[in-house]
C-alpha atoms as a PDB file:
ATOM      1  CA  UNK A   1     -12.722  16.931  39.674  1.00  0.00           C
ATOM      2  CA  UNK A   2     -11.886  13.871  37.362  1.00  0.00           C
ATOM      3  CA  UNK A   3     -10.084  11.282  38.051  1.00  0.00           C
ATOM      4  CA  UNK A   4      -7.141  11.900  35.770  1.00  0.00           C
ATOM      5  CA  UNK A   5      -6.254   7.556  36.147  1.00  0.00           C
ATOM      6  CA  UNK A   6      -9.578   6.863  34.018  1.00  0.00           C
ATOM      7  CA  UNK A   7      -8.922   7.613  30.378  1.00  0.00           C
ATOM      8  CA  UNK A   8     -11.895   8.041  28.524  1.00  0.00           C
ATOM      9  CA  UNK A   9     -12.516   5.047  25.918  1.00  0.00           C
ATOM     10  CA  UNK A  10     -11.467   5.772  21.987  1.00  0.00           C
ATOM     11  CA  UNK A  11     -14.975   7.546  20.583  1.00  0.00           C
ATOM     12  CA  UNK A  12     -16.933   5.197  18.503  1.00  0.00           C
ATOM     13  CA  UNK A  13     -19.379   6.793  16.306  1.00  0.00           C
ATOM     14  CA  UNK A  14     -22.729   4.978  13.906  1.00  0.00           C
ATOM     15  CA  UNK A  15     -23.733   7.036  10.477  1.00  0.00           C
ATOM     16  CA  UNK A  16     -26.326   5.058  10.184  1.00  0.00           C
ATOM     17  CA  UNK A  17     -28.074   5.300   6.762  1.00  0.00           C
ATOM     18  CA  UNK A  18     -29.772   3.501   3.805  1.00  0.00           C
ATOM     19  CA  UNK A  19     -27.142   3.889   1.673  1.00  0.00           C
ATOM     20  CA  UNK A  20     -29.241   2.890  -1.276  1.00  0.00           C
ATOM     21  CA  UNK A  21     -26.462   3.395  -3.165  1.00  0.00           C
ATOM     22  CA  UNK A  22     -23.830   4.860  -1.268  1.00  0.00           C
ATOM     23  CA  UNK A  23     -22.773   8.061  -3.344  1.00  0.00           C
ATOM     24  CA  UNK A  24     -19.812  10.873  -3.189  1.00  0.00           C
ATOM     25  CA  UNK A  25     -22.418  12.680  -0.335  1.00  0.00           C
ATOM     26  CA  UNK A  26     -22.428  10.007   1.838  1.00  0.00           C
ATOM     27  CA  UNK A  27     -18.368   9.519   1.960  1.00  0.00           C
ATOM     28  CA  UNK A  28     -17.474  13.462   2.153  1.00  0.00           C
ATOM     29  CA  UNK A  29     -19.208  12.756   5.565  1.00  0.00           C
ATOM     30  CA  UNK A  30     -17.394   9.345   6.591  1.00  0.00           C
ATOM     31  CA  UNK A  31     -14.192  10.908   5.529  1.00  0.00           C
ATOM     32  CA  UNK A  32     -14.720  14.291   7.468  1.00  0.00           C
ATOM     33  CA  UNK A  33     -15.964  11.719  10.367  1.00  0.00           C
ATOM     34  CA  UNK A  34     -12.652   9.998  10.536  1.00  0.00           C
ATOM     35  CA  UNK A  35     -11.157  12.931  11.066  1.00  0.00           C
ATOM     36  CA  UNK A  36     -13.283  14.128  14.466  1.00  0.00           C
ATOM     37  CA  UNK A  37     -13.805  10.075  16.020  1.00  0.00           C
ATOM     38  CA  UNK A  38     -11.446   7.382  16.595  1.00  0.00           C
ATOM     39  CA  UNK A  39     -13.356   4.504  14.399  1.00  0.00           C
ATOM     40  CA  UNK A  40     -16.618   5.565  12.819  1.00  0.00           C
ATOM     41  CA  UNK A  41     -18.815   2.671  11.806  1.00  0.00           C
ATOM     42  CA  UNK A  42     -20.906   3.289   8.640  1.00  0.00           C
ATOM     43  CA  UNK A  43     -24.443   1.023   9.572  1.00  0.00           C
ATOM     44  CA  UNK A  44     -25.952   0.167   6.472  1.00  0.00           C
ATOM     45  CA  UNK A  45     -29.842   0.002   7.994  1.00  0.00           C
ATOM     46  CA  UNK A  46     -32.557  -2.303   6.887  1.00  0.00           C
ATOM     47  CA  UNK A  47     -35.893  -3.585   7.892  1.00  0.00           C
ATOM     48  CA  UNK A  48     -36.637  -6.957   6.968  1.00  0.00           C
ATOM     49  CA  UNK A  49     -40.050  -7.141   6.786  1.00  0.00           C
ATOM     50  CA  UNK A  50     -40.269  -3.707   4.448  1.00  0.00           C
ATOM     51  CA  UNK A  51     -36.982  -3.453   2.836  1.00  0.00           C
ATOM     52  CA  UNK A  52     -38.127  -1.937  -0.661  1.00  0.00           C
ATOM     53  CA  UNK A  53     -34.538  -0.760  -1.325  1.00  0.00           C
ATOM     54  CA  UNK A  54     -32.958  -1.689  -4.579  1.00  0.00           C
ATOM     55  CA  UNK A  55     -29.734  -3.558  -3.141  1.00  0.00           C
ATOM     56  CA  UNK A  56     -29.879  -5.635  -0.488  1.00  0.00           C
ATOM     57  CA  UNK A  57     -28.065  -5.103   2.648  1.00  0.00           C
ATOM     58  CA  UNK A  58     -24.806  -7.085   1.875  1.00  0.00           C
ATOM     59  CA  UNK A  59     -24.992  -5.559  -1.157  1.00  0.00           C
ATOM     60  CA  UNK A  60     -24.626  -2.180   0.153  1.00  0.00           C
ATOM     61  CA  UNK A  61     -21.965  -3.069   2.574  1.00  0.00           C
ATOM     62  CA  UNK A  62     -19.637  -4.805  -0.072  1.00  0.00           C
ATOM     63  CA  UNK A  63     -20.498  -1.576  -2.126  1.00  0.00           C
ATOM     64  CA  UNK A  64     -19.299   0.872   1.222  1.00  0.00           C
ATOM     65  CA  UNK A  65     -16.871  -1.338   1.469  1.00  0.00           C
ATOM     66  CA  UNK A  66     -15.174  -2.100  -1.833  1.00  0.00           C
ATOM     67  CA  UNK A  67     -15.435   2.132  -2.297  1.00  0.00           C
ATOM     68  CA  UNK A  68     -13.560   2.821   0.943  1.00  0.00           C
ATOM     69  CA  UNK A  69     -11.203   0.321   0.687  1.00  0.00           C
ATOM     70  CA  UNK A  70      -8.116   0.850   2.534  1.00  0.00           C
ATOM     71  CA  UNK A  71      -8.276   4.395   2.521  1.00  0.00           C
ATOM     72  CA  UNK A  72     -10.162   4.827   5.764  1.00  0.00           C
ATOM     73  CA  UNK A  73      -8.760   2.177   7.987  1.00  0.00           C
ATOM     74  CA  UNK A  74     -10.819   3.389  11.340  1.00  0.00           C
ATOM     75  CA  UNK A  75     -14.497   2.909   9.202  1.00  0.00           C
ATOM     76  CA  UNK A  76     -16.010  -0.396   9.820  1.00  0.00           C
ATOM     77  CA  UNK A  77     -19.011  -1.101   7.714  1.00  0.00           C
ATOM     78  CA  UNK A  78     -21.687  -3.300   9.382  1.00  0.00           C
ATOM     79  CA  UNK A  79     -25.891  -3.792   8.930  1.00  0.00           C
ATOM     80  CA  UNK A  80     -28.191  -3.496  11.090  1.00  0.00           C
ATOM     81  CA  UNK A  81     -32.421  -3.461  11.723  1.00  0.00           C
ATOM     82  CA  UNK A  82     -34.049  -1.439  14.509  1.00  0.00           C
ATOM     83  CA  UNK A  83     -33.357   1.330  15.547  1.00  0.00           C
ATOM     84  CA  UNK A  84     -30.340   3.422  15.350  1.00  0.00           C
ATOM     85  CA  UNK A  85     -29.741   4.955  19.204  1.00  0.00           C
ATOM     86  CA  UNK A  86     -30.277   0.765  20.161  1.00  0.00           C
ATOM     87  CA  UNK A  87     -27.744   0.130  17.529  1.00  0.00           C
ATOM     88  CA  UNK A  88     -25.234   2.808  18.879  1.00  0.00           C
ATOM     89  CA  UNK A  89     -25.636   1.885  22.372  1.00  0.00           C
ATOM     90  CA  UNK A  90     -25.440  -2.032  21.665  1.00  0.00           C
ATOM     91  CA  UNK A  91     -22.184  -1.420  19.800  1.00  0.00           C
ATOM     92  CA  UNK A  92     -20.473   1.395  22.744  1.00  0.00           C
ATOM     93  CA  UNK A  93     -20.897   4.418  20.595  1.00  0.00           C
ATOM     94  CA  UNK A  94     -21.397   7.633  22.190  1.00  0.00           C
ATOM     95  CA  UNK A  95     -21.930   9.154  18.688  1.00  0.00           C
ATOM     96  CA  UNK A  96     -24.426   8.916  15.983  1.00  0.00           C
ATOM     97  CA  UNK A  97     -23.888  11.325  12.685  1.00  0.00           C
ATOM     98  CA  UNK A  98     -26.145  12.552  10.071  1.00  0.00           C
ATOM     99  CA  UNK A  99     -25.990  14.913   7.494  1.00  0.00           C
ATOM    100  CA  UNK A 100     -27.687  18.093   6.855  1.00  0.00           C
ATOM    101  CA  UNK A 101     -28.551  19.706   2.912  1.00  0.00           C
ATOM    102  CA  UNK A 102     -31.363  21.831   3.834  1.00  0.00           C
ATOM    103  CA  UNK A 103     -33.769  22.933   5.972  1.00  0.00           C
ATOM    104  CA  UNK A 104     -36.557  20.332   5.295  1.00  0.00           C
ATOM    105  CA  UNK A 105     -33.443  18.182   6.694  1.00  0.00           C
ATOM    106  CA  UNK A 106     -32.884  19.735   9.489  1.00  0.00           C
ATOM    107  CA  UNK A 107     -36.522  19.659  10.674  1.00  0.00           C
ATOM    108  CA  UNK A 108     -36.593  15.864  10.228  1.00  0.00           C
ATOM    109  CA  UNK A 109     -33.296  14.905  11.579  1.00  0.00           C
ATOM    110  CA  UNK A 110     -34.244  17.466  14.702  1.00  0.00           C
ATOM    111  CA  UNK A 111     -37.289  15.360  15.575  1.00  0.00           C
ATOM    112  CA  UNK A 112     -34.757  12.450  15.282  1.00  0.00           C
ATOM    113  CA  UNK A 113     -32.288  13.603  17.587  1.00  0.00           C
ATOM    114  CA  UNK A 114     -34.812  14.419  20.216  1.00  0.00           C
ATOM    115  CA  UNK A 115     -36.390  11.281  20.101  1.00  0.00           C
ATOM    116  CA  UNK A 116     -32.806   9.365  19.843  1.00  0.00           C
ATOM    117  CA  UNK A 117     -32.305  11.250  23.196  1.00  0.00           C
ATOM    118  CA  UNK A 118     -35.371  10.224  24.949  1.00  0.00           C
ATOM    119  CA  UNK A 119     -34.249   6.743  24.170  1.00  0.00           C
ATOM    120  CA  UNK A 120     -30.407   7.080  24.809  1.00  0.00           C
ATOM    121  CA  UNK A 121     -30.067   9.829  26.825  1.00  0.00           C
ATOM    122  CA  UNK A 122     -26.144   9.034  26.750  1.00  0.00           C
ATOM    123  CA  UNK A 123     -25.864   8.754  22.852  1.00  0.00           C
ATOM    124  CA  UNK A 124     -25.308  12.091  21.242  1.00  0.00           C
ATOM    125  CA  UNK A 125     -26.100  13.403  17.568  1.00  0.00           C
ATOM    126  CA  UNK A 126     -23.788  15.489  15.786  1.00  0.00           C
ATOM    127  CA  UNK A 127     -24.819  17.171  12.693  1.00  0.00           C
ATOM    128  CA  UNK A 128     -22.613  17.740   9.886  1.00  0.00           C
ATOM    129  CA  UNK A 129     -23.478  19.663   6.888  1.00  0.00           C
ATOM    130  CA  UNK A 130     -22.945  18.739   3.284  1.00  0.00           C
ATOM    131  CA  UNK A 131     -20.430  19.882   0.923  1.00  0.00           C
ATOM    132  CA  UNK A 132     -22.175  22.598  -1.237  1.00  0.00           C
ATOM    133  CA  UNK A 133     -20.957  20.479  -4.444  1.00  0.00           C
ATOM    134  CA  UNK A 134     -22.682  17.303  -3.155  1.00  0.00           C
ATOM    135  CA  UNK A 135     -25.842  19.663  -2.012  1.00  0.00           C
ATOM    136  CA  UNK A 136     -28.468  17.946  -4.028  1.00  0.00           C
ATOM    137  CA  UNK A 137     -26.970  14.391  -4.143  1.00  0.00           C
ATOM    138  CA  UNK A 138     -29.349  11.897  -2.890  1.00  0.00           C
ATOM    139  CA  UNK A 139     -30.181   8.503  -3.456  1.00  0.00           C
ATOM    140  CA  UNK A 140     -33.074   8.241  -4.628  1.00  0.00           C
ATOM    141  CA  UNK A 141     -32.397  10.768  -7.140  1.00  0.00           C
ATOM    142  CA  UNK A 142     -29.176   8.855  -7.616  1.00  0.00           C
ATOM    143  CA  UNK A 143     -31.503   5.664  -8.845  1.00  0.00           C
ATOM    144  CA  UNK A 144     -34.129   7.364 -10.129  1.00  0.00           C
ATOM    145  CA  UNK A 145     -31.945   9.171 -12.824  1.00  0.00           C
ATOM    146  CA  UNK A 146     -29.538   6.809 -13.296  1.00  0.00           C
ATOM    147  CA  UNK A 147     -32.670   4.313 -14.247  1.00  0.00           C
ATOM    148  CA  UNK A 148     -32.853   6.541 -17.169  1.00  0.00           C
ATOM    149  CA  UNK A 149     -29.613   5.006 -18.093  1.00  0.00           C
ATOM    150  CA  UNK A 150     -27.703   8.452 -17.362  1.00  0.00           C
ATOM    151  CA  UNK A 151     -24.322   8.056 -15.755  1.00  0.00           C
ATOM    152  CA  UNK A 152     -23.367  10.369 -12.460  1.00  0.00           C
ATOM    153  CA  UNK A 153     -19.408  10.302 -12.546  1.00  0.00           C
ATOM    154  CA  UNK A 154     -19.479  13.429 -10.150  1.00  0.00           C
ATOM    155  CA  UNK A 155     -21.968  11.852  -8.261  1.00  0.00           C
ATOM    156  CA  UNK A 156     -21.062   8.505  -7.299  1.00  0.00           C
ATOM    157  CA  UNK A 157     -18.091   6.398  -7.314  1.00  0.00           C
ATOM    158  CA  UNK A 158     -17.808   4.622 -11.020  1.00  0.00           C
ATOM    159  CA  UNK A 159     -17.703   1.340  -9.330  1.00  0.00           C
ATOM    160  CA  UNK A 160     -21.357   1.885  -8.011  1.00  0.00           C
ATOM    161  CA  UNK A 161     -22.291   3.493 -10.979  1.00  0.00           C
ATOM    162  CA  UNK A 162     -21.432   0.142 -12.561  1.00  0.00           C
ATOM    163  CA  UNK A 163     -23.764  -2.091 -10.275  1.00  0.00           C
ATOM    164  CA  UNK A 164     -26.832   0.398 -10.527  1.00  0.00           C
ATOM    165  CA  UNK A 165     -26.542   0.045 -14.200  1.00  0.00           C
ATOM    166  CA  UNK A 166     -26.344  -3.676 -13.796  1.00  0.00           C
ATOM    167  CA  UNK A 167     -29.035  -3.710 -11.164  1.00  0.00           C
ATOM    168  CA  UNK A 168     -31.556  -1.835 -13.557  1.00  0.00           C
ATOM    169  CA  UNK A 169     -30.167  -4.165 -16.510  1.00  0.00           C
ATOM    170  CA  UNK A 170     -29.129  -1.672 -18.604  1.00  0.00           C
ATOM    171  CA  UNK A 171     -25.612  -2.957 -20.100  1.00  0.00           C
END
């Protein structure tokens, strides 16, 4: 039987991801997040010896940031390099989302969570599935199109939309 004089902590949980640009995908699942944890951080992930992403890190997290705003006052946006179940358990989360489109995704991110639990056999991965509108958004699609000079408005936020266009030069 539990003790019921030790209150288990708020829950803390990491959706870690490139975010390379963050796009209307990505913040259906931080805003359906808020809802199930008590402070979800969105970990804007990097390698610095191979980054080959088109914003830098502090880049993406003023992006994350300056799209969330106010509006989600239990998301913290951080960076970080190495891995993500090291991240989660350096930071006290118990949690660690990802997102799910398709089956090819759910292969991958299986192998992931199996191997996150071999390394943190505390952290747990929940898997939440996209919204059937945002079902193909992804971004490297995002970049690849909008390098074409085409504009996503149902896509991404117009404020990111504005730095990929200046990114690629193309105002």
């Amino acid at each position: 039987m539990a003790n019921r004089n030790t209150a288990p902590g708020p829950s803390i949980a990491v959706y870690p991801g490139t975010f390379d640009p963050i796009h209307n995908g990505h913040l259906d699942i931080i805003r359906r997040s808020v809802v199930i944890f008590d402070e979800v951080i969105v970990a804007v992930a990097f390698n610095p010896h191979k980054d080959s992403a088109l914003f830098t890190p502090d880049e993406r997290v003023a992006m994350i940031r300056e799209v969330i705003g106010e509006s989600a006052p239990r998301v913290r946006v951080e960076k970080f390099s190495g891995l993500s179940v090291d991240y989660a358990e350096q930071i006290g989360a118990r949690v660690i989302i990802r997102s799910l489109r398709a089956v090819t995704d759910f292969d991958y991110e299986l192998q992931m969570a199996h191997m996150n639990k071999q390394i943190g056999p505390e952290i747990e991965t929940v898997f939440l599935f996209a919204n059937p509108k945002l079902f193909f958004s992804a971004s490297h699609l995002i970049k690849e199109v909008a390098a074409y000079g085409k504009r996503l408005p149902e896509l991404v936020p117009e404020s990111v939309n504005l730095r990929l266009r200046a990114k690629l030069k193309l105002d």
